[in-house]
N, C-alpha and C. Protein backbone atom coordinates (compact mmCIF):
# COMPACT_ATOMS: atom_id res chain seq x y z
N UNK A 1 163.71 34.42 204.18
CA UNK A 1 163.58 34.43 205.62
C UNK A 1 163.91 35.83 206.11
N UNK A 2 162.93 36.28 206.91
CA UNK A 2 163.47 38.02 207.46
C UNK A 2 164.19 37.46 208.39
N UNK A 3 164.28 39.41 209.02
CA UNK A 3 165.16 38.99 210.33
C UNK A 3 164.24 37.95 211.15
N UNK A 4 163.01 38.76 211.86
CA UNK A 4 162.24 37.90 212.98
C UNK A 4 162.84 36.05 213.21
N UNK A 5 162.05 35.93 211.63
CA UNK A 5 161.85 34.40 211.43
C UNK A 5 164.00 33.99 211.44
N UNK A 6 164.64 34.45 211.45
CA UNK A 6 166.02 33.89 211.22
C UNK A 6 166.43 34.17 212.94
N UNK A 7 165.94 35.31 213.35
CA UNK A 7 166.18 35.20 214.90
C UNK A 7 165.75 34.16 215.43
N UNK A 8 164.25 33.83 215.21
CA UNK A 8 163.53 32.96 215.93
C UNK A 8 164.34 31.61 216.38
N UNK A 9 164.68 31.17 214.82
CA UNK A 9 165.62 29.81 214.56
C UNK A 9 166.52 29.68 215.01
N UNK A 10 167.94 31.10 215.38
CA UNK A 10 168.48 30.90 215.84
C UNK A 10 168.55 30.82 217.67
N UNK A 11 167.39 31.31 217.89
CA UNK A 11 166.98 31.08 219.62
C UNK A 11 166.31 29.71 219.83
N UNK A 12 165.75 29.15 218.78
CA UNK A 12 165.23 27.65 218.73
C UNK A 12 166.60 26.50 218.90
N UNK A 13 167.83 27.20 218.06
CA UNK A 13 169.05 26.41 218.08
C UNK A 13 169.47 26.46 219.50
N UNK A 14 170.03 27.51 219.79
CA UNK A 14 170.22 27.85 221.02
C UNK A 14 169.38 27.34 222.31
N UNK A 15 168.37 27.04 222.29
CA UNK A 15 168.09 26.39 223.28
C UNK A 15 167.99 24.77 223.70
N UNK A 16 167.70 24.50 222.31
CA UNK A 16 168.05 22.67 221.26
C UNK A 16 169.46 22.18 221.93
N UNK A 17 170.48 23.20 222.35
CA UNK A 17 171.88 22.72 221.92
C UNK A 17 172.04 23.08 224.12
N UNK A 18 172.17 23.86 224.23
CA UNK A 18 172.12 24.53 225.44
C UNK A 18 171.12 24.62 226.69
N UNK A 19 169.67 23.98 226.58
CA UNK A 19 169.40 23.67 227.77
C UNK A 19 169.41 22.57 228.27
N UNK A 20 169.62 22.28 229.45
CA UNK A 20 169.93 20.85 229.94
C UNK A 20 168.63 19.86 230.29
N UNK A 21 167.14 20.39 229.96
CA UNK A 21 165.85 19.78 230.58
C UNK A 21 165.44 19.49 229.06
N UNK A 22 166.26 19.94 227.91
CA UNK A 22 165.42 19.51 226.51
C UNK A 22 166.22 18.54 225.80
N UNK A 23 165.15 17.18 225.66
CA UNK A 23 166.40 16.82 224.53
C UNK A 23 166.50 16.56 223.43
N UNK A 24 167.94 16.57 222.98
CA UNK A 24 168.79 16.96 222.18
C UNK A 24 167.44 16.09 220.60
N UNK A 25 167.45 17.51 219.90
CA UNK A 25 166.79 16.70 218.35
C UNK A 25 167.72 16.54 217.05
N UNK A 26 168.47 15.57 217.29
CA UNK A 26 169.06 15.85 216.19
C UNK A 26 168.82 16.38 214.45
N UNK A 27 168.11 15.60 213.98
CA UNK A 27 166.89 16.29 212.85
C UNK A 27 166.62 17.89 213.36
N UNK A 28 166.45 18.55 213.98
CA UNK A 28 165.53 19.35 213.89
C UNK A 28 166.94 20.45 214.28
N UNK A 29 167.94 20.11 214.81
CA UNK A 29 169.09 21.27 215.01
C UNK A 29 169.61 20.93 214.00
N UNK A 30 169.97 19.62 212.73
CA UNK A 30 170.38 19.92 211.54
C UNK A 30 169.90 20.79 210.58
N UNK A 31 168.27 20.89 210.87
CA UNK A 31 167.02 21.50 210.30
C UNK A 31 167.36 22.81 209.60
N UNK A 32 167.50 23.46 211.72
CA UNK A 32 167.77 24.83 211.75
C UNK A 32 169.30 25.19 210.78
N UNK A 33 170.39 24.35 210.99
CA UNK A 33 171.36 24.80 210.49
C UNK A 33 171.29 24.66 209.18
N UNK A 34 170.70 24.38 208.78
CA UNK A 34 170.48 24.09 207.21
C UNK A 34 169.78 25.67 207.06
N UNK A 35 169.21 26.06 207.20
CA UNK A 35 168.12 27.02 207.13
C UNK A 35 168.84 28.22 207.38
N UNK A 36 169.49 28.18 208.49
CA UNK A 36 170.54 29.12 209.02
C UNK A 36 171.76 29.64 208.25
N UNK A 37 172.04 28.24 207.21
CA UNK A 37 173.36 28.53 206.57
C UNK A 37 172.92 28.64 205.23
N UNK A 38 171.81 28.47 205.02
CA UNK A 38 171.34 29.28 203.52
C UNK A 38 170.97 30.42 203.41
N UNK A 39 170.34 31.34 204.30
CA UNK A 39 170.09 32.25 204.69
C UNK A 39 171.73 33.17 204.93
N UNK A 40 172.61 32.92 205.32
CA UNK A 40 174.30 33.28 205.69
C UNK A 40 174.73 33.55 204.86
N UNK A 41 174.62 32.72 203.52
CA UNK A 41 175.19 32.45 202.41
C UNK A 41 174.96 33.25 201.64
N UNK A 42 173.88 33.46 201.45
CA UNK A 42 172.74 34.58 200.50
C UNK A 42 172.02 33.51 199.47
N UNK A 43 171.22 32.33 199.83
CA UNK A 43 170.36 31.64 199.15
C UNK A 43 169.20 31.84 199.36
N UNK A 44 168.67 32.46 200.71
CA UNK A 44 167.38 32.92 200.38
C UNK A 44 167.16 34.58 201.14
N UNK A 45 166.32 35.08 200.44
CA UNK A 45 166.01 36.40 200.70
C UNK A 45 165.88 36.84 202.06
C-alpha cells in the first residue's frame, strides 16, 4: 500500500467514524483498520 492509497483509507476511516449524516459500517471501518494496522506494522509494502 503507498502513501496515496493508505491516506485515502485513512480519510475513508475518518469520515466512517466522524460524520454524523453517514452510517456507521461496521465491516468496512474494521476493514480499514485491518489494512491500516498491517501497513503500521510493516506487513505490507
Amino acid at each position: 500500500m503507498d502513501k496515496l492509497d493508505y491516506d485515502r483509507k485513512l480519510d475513508e476511516l475518518d469520515h466512517l467514524l466522524n460524520d454524523p449524516d453517514v452510517p456507521i459500517e461496521p465491516e468496512r471501518v474494521w476493514s480499514l483498520l485491518a489494512e491500516i494496522s498491517r501497513r503500521d506494522l510493516g506487513e505490507m509494502p
